[in-house]
Protein backbone atom coordinates (compact mmCIF):
# COMPACT_ATOMS: atom_id res chain seq x y z
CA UNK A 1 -10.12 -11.41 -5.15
CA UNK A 2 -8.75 -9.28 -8.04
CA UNK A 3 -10.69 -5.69 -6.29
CA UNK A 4 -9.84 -6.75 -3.06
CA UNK A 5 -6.14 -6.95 -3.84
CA UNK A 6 -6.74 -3.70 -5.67
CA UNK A 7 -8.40 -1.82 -2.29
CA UNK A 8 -5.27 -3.14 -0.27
CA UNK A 9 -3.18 -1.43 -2.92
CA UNK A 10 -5.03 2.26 -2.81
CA UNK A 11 -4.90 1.91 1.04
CA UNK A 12 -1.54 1.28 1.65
CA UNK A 13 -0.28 3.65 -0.88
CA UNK A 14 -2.52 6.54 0.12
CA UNK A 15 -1.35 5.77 3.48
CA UNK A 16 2.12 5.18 3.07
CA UNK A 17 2.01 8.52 0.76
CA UNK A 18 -0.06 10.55 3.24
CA UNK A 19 2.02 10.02 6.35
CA UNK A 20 5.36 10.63 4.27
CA UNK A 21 4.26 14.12 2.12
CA UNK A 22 1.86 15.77 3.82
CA UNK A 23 3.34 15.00 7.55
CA UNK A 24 -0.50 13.22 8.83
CA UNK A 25 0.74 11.41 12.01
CA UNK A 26 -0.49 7.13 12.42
CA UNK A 27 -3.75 7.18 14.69
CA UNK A 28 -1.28 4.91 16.98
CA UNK A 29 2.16 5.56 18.43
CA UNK A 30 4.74 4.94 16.00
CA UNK A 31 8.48 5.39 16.89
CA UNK A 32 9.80 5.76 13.08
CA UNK A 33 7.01 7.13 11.06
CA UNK A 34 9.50 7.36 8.23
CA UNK A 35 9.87 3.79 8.14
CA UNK A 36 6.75 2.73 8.46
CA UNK A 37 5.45 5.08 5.40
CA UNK A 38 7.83 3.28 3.48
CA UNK A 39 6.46 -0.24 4.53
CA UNK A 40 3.19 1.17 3.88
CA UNK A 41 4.73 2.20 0.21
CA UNK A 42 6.67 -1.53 0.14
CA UNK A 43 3.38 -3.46 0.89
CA UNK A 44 1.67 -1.64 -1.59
CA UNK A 45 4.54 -2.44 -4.42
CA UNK A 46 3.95 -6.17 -3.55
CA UNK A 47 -0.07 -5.60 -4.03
CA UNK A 48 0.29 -3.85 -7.11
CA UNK A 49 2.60 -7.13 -8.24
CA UNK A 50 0.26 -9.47 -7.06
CA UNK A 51 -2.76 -7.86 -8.84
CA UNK A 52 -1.57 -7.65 -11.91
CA UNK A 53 -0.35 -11.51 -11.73
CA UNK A 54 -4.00 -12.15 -11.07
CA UNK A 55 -4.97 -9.79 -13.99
CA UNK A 56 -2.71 -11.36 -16.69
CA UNK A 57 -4.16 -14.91 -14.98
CA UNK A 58 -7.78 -13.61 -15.45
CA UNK A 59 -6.72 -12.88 -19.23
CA UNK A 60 -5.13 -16.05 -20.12
């Protein structure tokens, strides 16, 4: 559960980061790409919090 959380993460960051800085377009229509690279970069945040709950679980 821990990787998969972890893939999510890199694939919504290097998305949200890709479509933001180095202008790649969706592969569907998207009226606000701004927007939705920062929900892509929002998801991701949430990820990252959620793996490292289940990390410091996994310690414990």
């Amino acid at each position: 559960m821990k990787s998969f959380v972890f893939v999510l993460f890199i694939v919504f960051c290097v998305t949200g980061i890709g479509t933001m800085w180095t202008g790649l377009t969706f592969p569907f229509d998207i009226q606000h790409e701004k927007l939705a690279s920062l929900f892509c970069l929002f998801i991701a945040g949430i990820l990252l919090i959620y793996y490292y709950i289940l990390k410091s679980k996994e310690s414990k």
